[in-house]
C-alpha atoms as a PDB file:
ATOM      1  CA  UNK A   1      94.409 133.796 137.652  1.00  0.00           C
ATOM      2  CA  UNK A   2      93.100 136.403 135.259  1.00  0.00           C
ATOM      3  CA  UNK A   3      95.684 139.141 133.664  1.00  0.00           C
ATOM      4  CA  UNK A   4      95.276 142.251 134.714  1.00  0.00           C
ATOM      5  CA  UNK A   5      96.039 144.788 132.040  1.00  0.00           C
ATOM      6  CA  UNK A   6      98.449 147.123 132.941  1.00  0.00           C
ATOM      7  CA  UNK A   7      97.098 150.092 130.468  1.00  0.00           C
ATOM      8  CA  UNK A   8     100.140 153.036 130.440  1.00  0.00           C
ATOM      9  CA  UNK A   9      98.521 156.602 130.302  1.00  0.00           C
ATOM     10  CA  UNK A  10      98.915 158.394 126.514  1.00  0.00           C
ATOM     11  CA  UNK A  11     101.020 161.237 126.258  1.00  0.00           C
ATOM     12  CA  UNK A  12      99.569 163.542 123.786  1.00  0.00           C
ATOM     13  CA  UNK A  13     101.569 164.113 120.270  1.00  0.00           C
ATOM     14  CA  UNK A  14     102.220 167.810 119.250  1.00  0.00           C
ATOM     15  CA  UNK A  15     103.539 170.940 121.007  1.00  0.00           C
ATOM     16  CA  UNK A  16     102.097 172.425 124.088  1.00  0.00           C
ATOM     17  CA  UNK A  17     101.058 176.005 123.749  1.00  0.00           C
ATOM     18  CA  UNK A  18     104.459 177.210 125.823  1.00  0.00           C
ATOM     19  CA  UNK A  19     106.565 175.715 123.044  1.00  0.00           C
ATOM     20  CA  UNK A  20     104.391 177.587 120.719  1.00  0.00           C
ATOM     21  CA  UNK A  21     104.788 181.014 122.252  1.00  0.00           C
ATOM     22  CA  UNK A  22     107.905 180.671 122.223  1.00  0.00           C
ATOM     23  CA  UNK A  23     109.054 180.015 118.922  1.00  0.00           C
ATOM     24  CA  UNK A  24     106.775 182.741 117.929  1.00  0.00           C
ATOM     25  CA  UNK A  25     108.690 185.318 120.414  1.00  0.00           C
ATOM     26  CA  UNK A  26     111.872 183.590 118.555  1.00  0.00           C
ATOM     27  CA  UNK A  27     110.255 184.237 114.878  1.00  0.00           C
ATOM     28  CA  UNK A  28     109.266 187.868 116.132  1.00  0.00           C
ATOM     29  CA  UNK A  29     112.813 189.081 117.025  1.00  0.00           C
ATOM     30  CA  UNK A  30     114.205 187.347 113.981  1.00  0.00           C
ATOM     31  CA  UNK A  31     111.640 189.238 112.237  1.00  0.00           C
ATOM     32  CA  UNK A  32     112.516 192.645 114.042  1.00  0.00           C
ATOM     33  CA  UNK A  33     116.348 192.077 113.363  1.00  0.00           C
ATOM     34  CA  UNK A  34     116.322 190.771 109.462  1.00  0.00           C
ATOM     35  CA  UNK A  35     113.585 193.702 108.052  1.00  0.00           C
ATOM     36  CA  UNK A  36     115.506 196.324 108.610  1.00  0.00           C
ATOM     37  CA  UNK A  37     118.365 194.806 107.435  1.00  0.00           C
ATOM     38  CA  UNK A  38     116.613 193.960 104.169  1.00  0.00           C
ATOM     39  CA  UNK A  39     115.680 197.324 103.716  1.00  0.00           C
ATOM     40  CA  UNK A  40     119.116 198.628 103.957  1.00  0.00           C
ATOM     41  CA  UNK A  41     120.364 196.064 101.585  1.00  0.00           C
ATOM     42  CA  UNK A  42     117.658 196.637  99.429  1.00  0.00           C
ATOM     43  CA  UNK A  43     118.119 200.905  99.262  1.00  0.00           C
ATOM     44  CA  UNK A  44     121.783 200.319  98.793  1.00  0.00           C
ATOM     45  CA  UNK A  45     121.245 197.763  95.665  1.00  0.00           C
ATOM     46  CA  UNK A  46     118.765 200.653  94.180  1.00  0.00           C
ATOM     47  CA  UNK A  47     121.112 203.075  94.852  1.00  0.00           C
ATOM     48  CA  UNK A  48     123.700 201.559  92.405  1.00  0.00           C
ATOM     49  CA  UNK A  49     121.972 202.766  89.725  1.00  0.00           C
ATOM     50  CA  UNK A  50     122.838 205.936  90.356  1.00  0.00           C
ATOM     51  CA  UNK A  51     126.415 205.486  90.375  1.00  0.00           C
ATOM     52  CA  UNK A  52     126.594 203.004  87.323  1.00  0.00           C
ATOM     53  CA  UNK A  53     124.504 205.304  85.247  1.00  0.00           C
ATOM     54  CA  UNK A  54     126.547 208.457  86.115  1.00  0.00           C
ATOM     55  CA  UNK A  55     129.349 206.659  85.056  1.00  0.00           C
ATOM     56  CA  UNK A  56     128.086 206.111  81.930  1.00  0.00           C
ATOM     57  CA  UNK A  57     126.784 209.390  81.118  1.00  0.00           C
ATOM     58  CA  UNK A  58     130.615 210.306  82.057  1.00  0.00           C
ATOM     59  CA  UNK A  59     131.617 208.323  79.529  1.00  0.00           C
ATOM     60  CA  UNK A  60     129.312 209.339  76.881  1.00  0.00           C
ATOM     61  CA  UNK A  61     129.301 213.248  77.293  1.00  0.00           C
ATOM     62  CA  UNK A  62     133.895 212.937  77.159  1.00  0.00           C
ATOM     63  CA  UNK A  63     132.757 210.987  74.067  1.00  0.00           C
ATOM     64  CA  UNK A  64     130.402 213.661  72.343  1.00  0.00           C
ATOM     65  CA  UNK A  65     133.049 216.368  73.564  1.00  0.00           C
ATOM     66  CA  UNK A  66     135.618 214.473  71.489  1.00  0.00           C
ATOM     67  CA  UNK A  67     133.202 215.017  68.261  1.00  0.00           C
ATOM     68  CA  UNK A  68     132.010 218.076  68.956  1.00  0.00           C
ATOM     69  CA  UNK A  69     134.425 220.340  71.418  1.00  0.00           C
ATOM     70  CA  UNK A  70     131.434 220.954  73.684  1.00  0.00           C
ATOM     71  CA  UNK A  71     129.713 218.758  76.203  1.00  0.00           C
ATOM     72  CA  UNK A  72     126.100 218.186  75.547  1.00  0.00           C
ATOM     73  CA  UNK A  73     123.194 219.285  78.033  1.00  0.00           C
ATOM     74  CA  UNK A  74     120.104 216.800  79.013  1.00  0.00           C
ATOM     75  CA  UNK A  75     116.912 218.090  80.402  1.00  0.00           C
ATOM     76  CA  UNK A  76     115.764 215.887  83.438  1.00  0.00           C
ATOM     77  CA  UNK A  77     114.594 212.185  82.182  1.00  0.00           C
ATOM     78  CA  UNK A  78     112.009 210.894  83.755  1.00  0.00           C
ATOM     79  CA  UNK A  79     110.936 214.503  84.070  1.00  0.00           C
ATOM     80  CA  UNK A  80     109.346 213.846  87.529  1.00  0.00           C
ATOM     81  CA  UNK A  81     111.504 212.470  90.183  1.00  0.00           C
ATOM     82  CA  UNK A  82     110.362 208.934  91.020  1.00  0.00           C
ATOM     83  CA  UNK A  83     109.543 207.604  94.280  1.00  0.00           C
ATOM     84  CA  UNK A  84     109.830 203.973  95.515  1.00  0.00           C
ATOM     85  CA  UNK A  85     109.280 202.146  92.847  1.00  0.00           C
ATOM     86  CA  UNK A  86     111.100 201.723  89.069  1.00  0.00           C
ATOM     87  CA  UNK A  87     109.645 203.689  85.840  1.00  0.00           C
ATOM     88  CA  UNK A  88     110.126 203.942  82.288  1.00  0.00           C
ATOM     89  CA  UNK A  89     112.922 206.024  80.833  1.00  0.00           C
ATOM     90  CA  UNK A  90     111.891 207.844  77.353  1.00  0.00           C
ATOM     91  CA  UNK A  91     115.098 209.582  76.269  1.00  0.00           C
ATOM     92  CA  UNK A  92     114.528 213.217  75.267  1.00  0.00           C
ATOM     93  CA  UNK A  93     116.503 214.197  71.861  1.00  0.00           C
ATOM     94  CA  UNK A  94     119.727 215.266  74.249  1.00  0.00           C
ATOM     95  CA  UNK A  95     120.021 211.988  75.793  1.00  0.00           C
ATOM     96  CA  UNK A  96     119.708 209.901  72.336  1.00  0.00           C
ATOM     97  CA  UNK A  97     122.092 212.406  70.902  1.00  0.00           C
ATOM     98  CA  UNK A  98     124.271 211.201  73.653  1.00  0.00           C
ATOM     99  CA  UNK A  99     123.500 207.137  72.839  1.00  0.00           C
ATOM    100  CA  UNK A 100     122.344 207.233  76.988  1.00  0.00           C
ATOM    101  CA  UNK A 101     119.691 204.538  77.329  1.00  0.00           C
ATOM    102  CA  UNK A 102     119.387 202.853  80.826  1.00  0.00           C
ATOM    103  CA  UNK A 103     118.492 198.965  80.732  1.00  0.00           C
ATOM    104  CA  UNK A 104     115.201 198.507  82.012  1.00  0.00           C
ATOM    105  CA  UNK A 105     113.267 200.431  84.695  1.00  0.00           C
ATOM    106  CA  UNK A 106     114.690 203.042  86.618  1.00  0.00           C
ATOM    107  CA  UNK A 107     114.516 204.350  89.622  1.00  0.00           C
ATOM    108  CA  UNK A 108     116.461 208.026  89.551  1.00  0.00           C
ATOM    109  CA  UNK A 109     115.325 210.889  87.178  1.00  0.00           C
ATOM    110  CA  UNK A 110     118.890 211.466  85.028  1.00  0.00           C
ATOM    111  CA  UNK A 111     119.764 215.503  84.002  1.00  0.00           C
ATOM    112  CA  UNK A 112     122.878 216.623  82.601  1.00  0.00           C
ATOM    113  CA  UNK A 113     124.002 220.520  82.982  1.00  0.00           C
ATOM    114  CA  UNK A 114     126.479 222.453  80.881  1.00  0.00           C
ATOM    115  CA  UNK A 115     128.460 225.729  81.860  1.00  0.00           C
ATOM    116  CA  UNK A 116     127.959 228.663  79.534  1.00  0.00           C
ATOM    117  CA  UNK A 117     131.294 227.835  78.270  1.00  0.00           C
ATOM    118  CA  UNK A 118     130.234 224.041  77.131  1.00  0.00           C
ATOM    119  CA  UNK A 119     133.710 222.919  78.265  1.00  0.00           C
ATOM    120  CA  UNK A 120     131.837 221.834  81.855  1.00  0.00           C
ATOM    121  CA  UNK A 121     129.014 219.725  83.161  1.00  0.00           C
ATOM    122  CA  UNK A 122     127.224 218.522  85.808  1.00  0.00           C
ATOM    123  CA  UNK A 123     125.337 215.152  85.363  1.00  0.00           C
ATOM    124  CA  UNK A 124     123.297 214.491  88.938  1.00  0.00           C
ATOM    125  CA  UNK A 125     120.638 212.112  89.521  1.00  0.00           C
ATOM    126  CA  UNK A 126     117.367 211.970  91.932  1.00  0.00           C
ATOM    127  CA  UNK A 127     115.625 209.408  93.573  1.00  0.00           C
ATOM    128  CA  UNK A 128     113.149 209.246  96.306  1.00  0.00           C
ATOM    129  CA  UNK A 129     113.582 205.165  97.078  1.00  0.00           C
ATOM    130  CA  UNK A 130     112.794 205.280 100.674  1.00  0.00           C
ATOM    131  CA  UNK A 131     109.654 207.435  99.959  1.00  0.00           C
ATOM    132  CA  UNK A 132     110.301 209.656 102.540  1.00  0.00           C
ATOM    133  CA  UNK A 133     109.909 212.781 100.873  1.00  0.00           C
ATOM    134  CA  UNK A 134     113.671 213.619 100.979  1.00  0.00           C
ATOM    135  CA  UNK A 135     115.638 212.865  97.646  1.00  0.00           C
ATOM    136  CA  UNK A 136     118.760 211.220  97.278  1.00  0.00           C
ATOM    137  CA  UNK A 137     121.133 213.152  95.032  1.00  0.00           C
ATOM    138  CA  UNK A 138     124.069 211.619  93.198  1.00  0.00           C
ATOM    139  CA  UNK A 139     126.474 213.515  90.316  1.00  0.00           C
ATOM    140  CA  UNK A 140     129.684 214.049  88.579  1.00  0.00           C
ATOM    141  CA  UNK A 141     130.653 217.689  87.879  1.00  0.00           C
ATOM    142  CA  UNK A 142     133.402 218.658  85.470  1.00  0.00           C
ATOM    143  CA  UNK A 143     134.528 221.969  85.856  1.00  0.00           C
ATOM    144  CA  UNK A 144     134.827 224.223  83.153  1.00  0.00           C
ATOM    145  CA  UNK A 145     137.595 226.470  81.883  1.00  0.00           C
ATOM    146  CA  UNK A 146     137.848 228.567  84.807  1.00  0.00           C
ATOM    147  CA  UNK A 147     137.467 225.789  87.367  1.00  0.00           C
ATOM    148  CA  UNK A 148     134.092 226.929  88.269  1.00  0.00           C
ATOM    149  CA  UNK A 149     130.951 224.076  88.411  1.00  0.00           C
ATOM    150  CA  UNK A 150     127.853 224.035  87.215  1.00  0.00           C
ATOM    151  CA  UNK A 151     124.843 223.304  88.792  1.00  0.00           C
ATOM    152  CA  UNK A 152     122.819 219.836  88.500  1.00  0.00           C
ATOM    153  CA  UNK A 153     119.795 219.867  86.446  1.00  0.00           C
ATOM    154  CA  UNK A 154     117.952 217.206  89.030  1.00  0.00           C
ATOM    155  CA  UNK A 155     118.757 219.417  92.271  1.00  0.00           C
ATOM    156  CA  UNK A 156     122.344 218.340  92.509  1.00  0.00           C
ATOM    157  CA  UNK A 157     124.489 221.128  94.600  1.00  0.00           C
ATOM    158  CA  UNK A 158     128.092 220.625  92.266  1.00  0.00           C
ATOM    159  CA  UNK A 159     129.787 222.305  95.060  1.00  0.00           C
ATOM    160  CA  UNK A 160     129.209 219.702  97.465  1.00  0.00           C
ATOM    161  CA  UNK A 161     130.928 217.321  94.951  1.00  0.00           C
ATOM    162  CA  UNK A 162     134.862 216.746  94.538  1.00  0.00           C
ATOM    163  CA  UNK A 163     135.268 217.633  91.228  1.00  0.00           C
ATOM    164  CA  UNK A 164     135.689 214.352  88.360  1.00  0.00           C
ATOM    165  CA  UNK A 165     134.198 211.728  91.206  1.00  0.00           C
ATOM    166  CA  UNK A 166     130.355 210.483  91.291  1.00  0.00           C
ATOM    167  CA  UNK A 167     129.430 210.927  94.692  1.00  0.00           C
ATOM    168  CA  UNK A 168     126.298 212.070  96.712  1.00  0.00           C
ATOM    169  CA  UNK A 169     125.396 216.023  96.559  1.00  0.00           C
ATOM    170  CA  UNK A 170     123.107 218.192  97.992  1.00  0.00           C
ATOM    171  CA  UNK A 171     121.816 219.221 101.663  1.00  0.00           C
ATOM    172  CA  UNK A 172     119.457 216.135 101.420  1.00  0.00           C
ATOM    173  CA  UNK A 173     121.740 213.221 101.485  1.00  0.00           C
ATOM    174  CA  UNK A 174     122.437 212.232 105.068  1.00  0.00           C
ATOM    175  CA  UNK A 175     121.809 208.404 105.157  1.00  0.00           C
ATOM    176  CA  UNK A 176     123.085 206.299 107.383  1.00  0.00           C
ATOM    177  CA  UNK A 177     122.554 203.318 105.260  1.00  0.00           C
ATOM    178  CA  UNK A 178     126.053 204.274 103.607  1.00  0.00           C
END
């Protein structure tokens, strides 16, 4: 009796093109979900800078008034408010005077206003980092004798600050991303 071979029919390796759509579909809402996301985290890291900076320019303008009885004025640094991505800080006379030199790249132009008096200030800072058009305003405003604040030399409105916190100021900061 001759064998008969009893051949089994080959399944195919690899994914059919169902499977396929739909782990792209999968990738796509991931993908619609997580940029957005990223972009918040991202603006709010940037952001940072602001406050960290302000800080420091806090620091080093109480300093200087402790030398010199008078808080020390700072023409906008970089002079052009920057958009989305870092640039170079130069510091102008004002702002070496002061011993204010940001670490690295920055992304918000730095000013620092003094009332008439010199016993107030405004330090504010400006950033366009979602390139919208729209900056984002940031400052610290110390009043001066008479209670009265000054106004920021990077667009900052010092009334729309609580006087001796760093906080957001102007008509232009509404983010949500807060």
């Amino acid at each position: 009796m001759a064998a008969t071979s009893t051949r089994q029919p080959q399944r195919a390796s690899g994914f059919t093109l169902i499977e396929l759509m739909f782990v792209v579909s999968i990738i796509g809402i991931l993908s619609v979900i997580a940029v957005p996301l990223f972009r918040t985290y991202q603006f709010r890291a940037k952001s940072a800078e602001a406050k960290i900076n302000l800080g420091a320019l806090r620091v080093l303008e109480h300093s200087y008034f402790s030398e010199h009885d008078q808080f020390l004025a700072a023409g906008p640094e970089p002079a052009v408010i920057p958009g989305s991505s870092a640039t170079v800080f130069n510091p102008t006379a004002a702002f070496e005077a002061l011993g204010f030199r940001p670490e690295g790249r920055v992304y918000f132009s730095y000013g620092v206003a003094v009332t008439t008096d010199g016993v107030g200030y405004t330090a504010d800072a400006a950033a366009d980092i979602d390139a919208d058009g729209i900056p984002q305003l940031w400052g610290f405003a110390k009043p001066d004798g008479n209670g009265a604040l000054g106004a920021g030399q990077v667009g900052c409105n010092a009334a729309a600050l609580t006087a001796e916190q760093i906080g957001p100021c102007g008509p232009s900061y509404g983010m949500s991303v807060f």
